[in-house]
Structure formats: C-alpha cells, structure tokens
PDB file of N, CA and C in Angstrom:
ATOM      1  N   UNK A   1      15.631  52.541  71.246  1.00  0.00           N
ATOM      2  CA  UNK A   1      14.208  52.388  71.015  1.00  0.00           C
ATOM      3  C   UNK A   1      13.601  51.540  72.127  1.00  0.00           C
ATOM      4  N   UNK A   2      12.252  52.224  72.240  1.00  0.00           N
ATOM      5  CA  UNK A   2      11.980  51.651  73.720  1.00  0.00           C
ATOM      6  C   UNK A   2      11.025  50.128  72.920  1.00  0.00           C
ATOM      7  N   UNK A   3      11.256  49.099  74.126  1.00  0.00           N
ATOM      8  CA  UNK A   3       9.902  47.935  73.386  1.00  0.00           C
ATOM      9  C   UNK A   3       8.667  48.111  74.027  1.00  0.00           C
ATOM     10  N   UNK A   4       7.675  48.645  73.618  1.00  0.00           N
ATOM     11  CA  UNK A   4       6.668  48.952  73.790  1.00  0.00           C
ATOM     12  C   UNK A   4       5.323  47.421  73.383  1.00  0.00           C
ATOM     13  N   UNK A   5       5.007  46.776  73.780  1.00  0.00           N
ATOM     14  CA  UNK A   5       3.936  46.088  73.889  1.00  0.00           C
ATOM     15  C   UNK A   5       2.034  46.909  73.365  1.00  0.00           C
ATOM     16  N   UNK A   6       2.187  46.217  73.082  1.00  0.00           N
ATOM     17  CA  UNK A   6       0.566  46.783  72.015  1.00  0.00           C
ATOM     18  C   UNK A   6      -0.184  45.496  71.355  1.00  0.00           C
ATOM     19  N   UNK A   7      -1.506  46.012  71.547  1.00  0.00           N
ATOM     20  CA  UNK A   7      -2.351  44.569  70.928  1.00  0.00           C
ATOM     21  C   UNK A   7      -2.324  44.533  69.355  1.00  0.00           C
ATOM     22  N   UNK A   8      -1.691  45.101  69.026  1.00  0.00           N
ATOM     23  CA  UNK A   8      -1.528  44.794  67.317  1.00  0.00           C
ATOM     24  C   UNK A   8      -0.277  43.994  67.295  1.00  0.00           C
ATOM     25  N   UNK A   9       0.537  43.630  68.198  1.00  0.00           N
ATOM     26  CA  UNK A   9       1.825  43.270  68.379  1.00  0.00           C
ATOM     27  C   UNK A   9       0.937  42.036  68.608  1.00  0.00           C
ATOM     28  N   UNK A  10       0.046  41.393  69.276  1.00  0.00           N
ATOM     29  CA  UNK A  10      -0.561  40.605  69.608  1.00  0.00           C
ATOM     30  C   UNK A  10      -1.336  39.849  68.528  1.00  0.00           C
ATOM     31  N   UNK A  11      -2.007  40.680  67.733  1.00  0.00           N
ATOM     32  CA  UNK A  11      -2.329  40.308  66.695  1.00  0.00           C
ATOM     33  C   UNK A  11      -1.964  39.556  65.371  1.00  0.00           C
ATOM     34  N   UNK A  12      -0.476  40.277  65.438  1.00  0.00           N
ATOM     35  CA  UNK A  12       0.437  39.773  64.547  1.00  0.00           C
ATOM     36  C   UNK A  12       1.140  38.636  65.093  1.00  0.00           C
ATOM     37  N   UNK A  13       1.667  38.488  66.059  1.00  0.00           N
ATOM     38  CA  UNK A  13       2.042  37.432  66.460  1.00  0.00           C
ATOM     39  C   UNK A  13       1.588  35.771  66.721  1.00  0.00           C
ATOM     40  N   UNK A  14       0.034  36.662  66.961  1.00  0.00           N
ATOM     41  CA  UNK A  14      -1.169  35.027  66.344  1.00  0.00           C
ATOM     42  C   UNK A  14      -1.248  34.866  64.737  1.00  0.00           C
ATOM     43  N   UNK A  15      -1.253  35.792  64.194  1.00  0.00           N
ATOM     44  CA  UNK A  15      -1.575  35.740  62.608  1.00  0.00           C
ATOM     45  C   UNK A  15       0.118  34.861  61.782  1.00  0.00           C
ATOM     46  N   UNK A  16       0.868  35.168  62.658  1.00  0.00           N
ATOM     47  CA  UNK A  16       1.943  34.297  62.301  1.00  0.00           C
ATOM     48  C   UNK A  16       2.050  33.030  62.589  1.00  0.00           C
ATOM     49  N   UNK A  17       1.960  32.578  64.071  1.00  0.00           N
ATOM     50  CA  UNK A  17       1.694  31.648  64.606  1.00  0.00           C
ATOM     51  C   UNK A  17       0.669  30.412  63.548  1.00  0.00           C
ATOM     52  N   UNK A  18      -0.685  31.325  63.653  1.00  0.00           N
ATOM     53  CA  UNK A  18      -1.683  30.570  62.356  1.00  0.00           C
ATOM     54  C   UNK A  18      -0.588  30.669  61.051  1.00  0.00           C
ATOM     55  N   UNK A  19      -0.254  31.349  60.529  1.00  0.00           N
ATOM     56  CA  UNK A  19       0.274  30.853  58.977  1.00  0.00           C
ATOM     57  C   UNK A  19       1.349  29.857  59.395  1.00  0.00           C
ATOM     58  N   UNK A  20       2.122  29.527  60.138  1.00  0.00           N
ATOM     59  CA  UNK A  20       3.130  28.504  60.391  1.00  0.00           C
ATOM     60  C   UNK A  20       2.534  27.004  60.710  1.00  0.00           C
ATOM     61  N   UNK A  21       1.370  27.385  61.761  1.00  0.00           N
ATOM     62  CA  UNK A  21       0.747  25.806  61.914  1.00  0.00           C
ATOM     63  C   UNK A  21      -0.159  25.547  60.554  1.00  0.00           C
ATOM     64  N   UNK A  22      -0.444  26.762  59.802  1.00  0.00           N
ATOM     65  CA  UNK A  22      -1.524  25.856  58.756  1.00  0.00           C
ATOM     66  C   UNK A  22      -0.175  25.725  57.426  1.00  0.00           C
ATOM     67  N   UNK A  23       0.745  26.342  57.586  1.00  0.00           N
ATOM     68  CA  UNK A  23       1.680  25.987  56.188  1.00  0.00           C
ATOM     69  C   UNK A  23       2.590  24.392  57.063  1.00  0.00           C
ATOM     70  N   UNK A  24       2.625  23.780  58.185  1.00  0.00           N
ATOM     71  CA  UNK A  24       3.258  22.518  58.369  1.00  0.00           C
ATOM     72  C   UNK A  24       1.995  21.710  58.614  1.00  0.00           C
ATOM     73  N   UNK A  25       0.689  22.009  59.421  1.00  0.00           N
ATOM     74  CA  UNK A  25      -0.140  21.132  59.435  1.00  0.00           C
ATOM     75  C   UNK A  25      -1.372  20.930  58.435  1.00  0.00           C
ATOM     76  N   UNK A  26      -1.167  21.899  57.244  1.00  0.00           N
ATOM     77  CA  UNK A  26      -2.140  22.061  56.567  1.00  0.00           C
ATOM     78  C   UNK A  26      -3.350  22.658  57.007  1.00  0.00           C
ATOM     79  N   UNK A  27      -4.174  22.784  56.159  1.00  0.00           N
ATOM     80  CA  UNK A  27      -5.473  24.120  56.448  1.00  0.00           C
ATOM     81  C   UNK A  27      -6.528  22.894  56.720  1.00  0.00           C
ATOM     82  N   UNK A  28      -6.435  21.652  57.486  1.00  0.00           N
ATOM     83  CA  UNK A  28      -7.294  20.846  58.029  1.00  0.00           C
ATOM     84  C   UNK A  28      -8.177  21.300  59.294  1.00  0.00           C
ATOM     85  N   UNK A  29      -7.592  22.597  59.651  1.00  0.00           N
ATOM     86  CA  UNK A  29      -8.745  23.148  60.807  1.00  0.00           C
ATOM     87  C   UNK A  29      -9.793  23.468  60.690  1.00  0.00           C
ATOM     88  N   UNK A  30     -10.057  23.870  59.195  1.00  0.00           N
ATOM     89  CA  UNK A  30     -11.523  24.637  58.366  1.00  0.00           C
ATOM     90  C   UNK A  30     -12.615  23.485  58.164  1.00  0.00           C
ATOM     91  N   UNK A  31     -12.324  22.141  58.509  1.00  0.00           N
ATOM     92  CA  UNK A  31     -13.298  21.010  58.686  1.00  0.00           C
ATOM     93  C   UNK A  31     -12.819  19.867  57.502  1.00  0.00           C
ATOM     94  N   UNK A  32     -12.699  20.883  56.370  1.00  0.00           N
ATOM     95  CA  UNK A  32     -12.254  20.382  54.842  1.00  0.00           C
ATOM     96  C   UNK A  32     -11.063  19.879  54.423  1.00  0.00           C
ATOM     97  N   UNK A  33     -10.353  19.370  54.153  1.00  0.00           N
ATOM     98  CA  UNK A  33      -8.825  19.195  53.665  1.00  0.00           C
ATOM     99  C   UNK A  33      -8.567  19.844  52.124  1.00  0.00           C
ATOM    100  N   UNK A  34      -7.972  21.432  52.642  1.00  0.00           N
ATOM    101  CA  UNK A  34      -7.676  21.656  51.080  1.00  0.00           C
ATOM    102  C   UNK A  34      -5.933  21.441  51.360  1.00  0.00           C
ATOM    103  N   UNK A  35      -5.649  20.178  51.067  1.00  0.00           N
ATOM    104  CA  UNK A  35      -4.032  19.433  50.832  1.00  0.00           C
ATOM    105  C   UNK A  35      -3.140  20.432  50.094  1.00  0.00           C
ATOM    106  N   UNK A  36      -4.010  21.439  48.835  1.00  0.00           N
ATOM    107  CA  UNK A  36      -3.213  21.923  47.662  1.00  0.00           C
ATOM    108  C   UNK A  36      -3.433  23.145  47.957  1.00  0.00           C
ATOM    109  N   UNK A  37      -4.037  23.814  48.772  1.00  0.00           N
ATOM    110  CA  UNK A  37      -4.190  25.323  48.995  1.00  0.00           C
ATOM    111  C   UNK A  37      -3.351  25.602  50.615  1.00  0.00           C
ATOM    112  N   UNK A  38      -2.893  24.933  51.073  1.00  0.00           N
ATOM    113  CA  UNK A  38      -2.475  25.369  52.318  1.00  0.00           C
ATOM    114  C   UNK A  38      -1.098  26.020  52.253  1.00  0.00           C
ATOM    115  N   UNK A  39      -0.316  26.005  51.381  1.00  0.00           N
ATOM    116  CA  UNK A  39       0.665  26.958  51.010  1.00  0.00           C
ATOM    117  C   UNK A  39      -0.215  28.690  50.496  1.00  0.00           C
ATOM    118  N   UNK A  40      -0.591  28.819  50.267  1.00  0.00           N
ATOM    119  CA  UNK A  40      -1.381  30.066  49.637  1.00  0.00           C
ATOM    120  C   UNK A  40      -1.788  30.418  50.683  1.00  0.00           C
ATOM    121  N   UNK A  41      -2.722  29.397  51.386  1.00  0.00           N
ATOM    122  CA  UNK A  41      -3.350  30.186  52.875  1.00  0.00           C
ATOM    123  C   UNK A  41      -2.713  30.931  53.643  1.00  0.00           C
ATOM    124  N   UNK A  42      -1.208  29.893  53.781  1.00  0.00           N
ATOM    125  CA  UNK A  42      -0.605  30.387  54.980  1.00  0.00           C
ATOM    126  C   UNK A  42       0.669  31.778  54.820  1.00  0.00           C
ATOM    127  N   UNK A  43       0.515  31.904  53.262  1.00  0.00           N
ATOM    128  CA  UNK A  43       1.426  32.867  52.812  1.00  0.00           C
ATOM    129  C   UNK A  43      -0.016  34.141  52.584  1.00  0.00           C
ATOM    130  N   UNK A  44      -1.157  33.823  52.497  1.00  0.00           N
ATOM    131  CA  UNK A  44      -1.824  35.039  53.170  1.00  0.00           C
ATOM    132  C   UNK A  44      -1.945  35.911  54.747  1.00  0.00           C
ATOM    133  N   UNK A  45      -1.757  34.564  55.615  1.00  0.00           N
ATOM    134  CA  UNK A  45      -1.498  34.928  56.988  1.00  0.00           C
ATOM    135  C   UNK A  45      -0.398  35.398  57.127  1.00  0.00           C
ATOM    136  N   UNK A  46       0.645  34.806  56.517  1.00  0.00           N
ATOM    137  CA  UNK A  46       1.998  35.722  56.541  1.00  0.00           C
ATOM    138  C   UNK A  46       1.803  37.757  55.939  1.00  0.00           C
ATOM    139  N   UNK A  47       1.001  37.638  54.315  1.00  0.00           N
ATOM    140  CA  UNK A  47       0.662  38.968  54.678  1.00  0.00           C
ATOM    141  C   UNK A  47      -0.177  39.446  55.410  1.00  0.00           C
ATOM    142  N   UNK A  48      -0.826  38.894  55.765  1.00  0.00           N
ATOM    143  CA  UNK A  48      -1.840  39.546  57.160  1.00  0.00           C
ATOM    144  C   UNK A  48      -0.920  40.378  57.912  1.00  0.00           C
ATOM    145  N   UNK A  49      -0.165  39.385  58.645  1.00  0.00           N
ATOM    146  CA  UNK A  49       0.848  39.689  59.847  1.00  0.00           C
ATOM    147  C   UNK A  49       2.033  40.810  59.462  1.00  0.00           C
ATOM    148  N   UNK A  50       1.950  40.673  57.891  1.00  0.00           N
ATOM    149  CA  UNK A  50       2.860  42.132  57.601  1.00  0.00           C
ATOM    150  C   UNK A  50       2.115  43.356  57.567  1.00  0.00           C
ATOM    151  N   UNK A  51       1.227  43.294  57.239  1.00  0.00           N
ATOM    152  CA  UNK A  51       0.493  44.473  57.144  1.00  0.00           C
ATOM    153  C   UNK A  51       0.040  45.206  58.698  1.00  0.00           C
ATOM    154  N   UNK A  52      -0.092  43.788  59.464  1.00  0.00           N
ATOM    155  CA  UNK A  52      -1.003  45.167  61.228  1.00  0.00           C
ATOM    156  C   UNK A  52       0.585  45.057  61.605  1.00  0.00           C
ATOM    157  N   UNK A  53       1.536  44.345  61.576  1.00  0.00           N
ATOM    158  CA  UNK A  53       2.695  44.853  61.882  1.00  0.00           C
ATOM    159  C   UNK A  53       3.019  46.343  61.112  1.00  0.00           C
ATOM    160  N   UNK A  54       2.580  46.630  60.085  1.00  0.00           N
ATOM    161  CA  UNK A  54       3.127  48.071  58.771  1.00  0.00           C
ATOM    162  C   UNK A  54       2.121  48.933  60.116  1.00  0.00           C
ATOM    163  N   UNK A  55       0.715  48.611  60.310  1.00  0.00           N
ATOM    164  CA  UNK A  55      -0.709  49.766  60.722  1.00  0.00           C
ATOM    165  C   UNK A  55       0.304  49.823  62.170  1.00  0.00           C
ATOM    166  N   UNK A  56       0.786  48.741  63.040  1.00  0.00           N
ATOM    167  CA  UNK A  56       1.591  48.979  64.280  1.00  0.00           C
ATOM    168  C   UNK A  56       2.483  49.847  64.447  1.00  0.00           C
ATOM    169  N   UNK A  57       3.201  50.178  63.455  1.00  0.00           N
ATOM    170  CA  UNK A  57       4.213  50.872  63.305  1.00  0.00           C
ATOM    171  C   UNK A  57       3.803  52.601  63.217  1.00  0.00           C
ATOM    172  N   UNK A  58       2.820  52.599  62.373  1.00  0.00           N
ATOM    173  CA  UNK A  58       2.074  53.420  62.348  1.00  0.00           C
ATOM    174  C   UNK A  58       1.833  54.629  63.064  1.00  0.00           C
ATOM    175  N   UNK A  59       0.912  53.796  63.735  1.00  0.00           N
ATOM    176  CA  UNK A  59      -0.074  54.023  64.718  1.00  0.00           C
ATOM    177  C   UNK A  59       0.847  54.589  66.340  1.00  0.00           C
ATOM    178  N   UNK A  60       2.073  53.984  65.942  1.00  0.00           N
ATOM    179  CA  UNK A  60       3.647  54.254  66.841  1.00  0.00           C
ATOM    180  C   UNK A  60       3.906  55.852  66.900  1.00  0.00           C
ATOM    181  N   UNK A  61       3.720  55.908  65.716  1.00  0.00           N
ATOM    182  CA  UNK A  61       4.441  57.483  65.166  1.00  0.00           C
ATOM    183  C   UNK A  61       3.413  58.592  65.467  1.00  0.00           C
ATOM    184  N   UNK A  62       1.929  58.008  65.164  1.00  0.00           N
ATOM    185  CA  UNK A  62       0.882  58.896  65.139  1.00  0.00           C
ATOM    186  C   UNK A  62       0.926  59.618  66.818  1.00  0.00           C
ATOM    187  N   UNK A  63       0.883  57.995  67.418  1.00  0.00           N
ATOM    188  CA  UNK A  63       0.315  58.597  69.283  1.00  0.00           C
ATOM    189  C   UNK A  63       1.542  57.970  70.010  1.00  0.00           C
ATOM    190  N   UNK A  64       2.089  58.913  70.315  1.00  0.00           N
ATOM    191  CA  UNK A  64       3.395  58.429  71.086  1.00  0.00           C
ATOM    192  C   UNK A  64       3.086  58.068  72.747  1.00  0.00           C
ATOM    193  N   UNK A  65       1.765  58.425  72.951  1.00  0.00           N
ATOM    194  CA  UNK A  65       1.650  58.204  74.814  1.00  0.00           C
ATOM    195  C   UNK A  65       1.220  56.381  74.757  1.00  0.00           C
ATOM    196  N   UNK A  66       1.568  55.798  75.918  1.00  0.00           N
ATOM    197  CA  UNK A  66       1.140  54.529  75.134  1.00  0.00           C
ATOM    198  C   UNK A  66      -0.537  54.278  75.841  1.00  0.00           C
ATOM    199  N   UNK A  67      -1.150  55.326  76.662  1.00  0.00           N
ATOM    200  CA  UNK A  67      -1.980  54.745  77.154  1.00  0.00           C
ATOM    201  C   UNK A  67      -3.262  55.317  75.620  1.00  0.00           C
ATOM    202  N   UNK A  68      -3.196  56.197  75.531  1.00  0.00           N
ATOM    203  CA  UNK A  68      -3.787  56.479  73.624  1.00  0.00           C
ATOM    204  C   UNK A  68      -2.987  55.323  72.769  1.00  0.00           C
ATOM    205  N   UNK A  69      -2.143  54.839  72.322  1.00  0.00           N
ATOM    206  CA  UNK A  69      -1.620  54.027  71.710  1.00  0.00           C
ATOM    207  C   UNK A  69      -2.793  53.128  72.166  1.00  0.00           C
ATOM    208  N   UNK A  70      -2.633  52.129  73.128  1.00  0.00           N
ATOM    209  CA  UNK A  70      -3.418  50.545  73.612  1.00  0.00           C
ATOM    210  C   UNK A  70      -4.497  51.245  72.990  1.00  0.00           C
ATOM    211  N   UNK A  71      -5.620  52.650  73.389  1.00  0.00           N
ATOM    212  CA  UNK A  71      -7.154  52.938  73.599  1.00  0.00           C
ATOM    213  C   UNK A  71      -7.546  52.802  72.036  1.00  0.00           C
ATOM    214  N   UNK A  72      -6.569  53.564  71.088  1.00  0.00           N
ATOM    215  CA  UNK A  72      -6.619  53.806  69.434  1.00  0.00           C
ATOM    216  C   UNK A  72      -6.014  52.086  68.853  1.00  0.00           C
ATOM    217  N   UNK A  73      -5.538  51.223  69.150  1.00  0.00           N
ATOM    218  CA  UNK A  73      -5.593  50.006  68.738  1.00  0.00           C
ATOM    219  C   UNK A  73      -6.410  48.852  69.542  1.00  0.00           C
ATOM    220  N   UNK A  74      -7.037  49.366  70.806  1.00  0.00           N
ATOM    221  CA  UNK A  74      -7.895  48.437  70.544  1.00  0.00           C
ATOM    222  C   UNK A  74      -9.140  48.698  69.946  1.00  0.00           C
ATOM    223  N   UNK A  75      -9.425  50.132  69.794  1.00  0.00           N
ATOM    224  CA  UNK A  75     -10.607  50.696  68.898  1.00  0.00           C
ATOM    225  C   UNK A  75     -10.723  49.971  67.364  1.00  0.00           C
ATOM    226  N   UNK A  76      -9.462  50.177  67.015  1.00  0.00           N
ATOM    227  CA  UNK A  76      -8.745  49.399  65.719  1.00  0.00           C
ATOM    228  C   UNK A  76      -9.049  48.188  65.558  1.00  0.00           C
ATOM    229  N   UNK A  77      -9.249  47.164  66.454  1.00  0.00           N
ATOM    230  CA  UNK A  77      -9.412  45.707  66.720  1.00  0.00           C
ATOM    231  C   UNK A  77     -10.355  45.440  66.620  1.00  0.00           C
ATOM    232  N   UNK A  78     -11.726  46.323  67.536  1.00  0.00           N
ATOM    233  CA  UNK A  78     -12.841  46.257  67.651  1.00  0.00           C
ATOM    234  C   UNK A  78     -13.834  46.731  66.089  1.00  0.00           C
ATOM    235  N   UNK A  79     -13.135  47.455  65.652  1.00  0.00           N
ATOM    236  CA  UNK A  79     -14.015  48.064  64.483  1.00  0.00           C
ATOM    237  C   UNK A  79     -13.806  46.925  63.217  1.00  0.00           C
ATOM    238  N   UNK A  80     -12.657  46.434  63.433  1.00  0.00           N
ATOM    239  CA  UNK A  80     -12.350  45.288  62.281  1.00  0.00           C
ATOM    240  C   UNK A  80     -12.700  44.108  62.302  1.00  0.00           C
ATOM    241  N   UNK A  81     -13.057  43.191  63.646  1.00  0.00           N
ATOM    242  CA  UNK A  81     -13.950  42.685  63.709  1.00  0.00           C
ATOM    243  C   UNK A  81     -15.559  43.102  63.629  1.00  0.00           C
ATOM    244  N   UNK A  82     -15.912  43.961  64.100  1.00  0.00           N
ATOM    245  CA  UNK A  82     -17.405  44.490  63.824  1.00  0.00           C
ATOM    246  C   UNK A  82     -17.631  44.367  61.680  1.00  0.00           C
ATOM    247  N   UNK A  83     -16.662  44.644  61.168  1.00  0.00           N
ATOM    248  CA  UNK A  83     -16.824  44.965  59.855  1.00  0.00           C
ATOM    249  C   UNK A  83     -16.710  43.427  59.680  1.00  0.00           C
ATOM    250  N   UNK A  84     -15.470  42.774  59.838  1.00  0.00           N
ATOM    251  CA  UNK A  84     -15.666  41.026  59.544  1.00  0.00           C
ATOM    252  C   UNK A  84     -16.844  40.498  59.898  1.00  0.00           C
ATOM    253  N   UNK A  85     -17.943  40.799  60.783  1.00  0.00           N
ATOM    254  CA  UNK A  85     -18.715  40.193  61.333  1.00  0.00           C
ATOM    255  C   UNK A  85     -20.575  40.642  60.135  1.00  0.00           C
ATOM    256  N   UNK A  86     -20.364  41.869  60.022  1.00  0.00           N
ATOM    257  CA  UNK A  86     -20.950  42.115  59.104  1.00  0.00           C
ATOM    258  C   UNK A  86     -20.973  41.935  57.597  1.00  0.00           C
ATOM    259  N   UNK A  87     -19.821  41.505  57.116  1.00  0.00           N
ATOM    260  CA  UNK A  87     -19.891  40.755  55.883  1.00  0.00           C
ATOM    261  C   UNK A  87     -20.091  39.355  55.851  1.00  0.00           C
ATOM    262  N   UNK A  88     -19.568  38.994  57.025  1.00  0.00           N
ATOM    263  CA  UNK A  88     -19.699  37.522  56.793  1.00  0.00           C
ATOM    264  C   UNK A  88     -21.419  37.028  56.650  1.00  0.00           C
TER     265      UNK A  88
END
C-alpha cells in the first residue's frame, strides 16, 4: 500500500493533536475553565479525528488519481467550513 498524503490526513492529525493537548492541559483555551468537561471534549476530538480519518479512507477508494483525490478533499474542507461558518 502506497502512503499517500492528503489534507484530510492533515486534518485528522490536528484534530488529534487538539484532543491530546485539551485532555492533559484542559479545555482552558476557550477563555473559560471547564476543569470537569475537558475529558468529554477531548474524547469528542478524538471522534472527530475518527470519523475524517473513516471520510479519508473513503474518499481513497472513490478517486484513486491523487491529483482528484487533494481537488475532492480540499472541496470537502472548504464546504465544511463554509457550513461551520454559517451556523455559527
């Protein structure tokens, strides 16, 4: 199996990164100190990071060229922030 590099690989790898520093340093980055929720937080970032790792895998099988692979995940990136940005 070849290792192929992709920005969902990127994605996940920050979304882990964040659940590890907020499950040892606590969720004190949000301004607030929630002391008693930072286990929960960071075991949501952990599923975060399982899930675009599951859509990575995916998205592997769907488009095997990798230059469609990068174009269809960063489309992916872009549309999911556009939607985060509109609810918020």
């Amino acid at each position: 199996m070849k290792l192929r590099i992709t920005p969902l690989n990127f994605a996940s790898a920050f979304l882990l990164i964040m659940a590890i520093y907020i499950w040892i340093n606590g969720a004190a980055i949000t301004g607030m100190t929630f002391t008693h929720l930072s286990g929960a937080i960071s075991l949501i970032f952990f599923l975060f990071a399982f899930v675009v790792s599951f859509i990575d895998i995916m998205f592997r099988n769907f488009f095997p060229e990798i230059k469609k692979l990068w174009l269809i995940e960063l489309s992916f990136i872009t549309l999911v922030a556009i939607i985060f940005l509109l609810v918020r």
